[in-house]
Protein backbone atom coordinates (compact mmCIF):
# COMPACT_ATOMS: atom_id res chain seq x y z
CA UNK A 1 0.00 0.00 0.00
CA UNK A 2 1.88 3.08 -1.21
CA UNK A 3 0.97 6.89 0.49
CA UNK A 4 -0.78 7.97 -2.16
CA UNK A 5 -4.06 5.04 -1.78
CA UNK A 6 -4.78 5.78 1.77
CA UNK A 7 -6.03 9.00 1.35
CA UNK A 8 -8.48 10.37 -1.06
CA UNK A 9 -7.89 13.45 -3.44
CA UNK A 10 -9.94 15.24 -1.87
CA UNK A 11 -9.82 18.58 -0.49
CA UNK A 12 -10.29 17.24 3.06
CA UNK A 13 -8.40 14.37 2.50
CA UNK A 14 -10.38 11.53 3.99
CA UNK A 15 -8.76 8.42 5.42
CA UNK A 16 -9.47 4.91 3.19
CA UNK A 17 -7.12 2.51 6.12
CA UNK A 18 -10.41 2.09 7.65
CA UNK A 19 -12.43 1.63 4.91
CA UNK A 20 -13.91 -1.70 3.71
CA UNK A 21 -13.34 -2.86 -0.10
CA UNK A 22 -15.78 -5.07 -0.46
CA UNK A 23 -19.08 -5.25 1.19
CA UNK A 24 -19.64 -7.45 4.39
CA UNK A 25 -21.35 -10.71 4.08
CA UNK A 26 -24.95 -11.75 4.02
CA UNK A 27 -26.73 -11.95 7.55
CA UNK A 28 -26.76 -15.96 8.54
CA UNK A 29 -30.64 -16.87 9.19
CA UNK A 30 -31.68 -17.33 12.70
CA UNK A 31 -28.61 -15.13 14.92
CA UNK A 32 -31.08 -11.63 15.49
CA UNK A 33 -30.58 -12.62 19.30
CA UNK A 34 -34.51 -13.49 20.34
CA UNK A 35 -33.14 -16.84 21.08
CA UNK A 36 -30.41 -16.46 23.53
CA UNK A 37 -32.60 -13.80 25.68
CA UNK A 38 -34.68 -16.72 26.74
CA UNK A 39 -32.33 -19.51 27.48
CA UNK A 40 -29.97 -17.13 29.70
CA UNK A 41 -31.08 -17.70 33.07
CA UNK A 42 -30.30 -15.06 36.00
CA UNK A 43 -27.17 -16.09 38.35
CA UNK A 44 -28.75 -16.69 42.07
CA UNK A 45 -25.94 -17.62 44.54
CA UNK A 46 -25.87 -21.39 45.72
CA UNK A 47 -27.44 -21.35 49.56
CA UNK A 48 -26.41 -20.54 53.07
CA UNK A 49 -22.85 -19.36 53.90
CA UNK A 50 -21.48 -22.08 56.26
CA UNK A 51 -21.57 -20.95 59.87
CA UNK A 52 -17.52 -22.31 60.41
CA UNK A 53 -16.38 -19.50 57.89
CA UNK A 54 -17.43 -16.16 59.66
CA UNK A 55 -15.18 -17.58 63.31
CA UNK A 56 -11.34 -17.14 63.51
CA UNK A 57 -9.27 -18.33 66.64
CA UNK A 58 -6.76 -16.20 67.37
CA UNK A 59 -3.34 -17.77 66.91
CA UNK A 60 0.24 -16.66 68.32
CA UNK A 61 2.93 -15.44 65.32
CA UNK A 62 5.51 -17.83 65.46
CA UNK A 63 7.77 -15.63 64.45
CA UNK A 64 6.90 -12.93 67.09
CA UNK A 65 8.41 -15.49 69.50
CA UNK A 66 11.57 -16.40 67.74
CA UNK A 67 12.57 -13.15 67.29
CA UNK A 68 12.09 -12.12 70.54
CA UNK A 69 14.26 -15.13 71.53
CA UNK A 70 17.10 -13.70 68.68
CA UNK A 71 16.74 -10.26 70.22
CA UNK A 72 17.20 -11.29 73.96
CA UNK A 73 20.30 -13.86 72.85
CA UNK A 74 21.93 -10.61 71.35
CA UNK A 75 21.22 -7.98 74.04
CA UNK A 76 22.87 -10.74 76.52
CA UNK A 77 25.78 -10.99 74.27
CA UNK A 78 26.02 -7.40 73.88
CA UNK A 79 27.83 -5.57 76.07
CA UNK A 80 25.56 -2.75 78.27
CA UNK A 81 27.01 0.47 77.77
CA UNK A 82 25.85 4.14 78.81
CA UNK A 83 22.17 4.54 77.26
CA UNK A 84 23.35 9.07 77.00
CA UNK A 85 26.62 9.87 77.21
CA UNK A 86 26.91 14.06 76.46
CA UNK A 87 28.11 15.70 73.76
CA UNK A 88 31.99 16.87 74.35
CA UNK A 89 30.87 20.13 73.90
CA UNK A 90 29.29 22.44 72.02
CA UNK A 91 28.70 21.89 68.49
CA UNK A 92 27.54 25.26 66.81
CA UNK A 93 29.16 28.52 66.78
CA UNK A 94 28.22 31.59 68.70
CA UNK A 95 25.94 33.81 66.08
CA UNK A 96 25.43 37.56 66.21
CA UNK A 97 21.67 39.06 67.05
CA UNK A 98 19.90 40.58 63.88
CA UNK A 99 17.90 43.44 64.96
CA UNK A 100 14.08 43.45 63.82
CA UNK A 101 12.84 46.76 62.42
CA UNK A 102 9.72 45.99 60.69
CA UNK A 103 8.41 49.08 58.26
């Protein structure tokens, strides 16, 4: 397909990509739709909700516990220092006052 055959020489220059060639086929008897309206039946959902489903027992993380166990193993292994020590001093220099003189 060359530039020139997809558009028309018109002064609006209509597309033809989208245009069909040759016309569409005959209609096959009997597929308007009537039919399938009546054999579709309406979804209705399949009883009762089992009474088991809506209860949960609560249950421990098993993890929770072993890393607890890890954590305790390391803070025992871990020497205990000084939870604050203070700074050795101070860490900003002294600044000079900027007088406010609003207008």
């Amino acid at each position: 397909m060359c530039i020139r055959d997809s558009f028309d020489e018109t002064a609006h220059g209509v597309s033809k990509v989208y245009s069909l060639d040759k016309p569409l086929p005959a209609k096959r008897p009997g597929t308007d739709g009537s039919a399938d309206k009546h054999t579709l039946k309406a979804w209705v959902p399949g009883g009762r909700m089992a009474v088991d489903l809506g209860k949960y027992e609560y249950q421990e993380d098993p993890y929770e516990a072993k890393e607890k166990r890890l954590r305790e193993e390391r803070l025992k292994q871990k020497p205990i220092a000084a939870s604050w020590k203070p700074i050795g001093g101070p860490k900003s220099l002294p600044t000079k006052a900027i007088k406010f003189t609003p207008k």
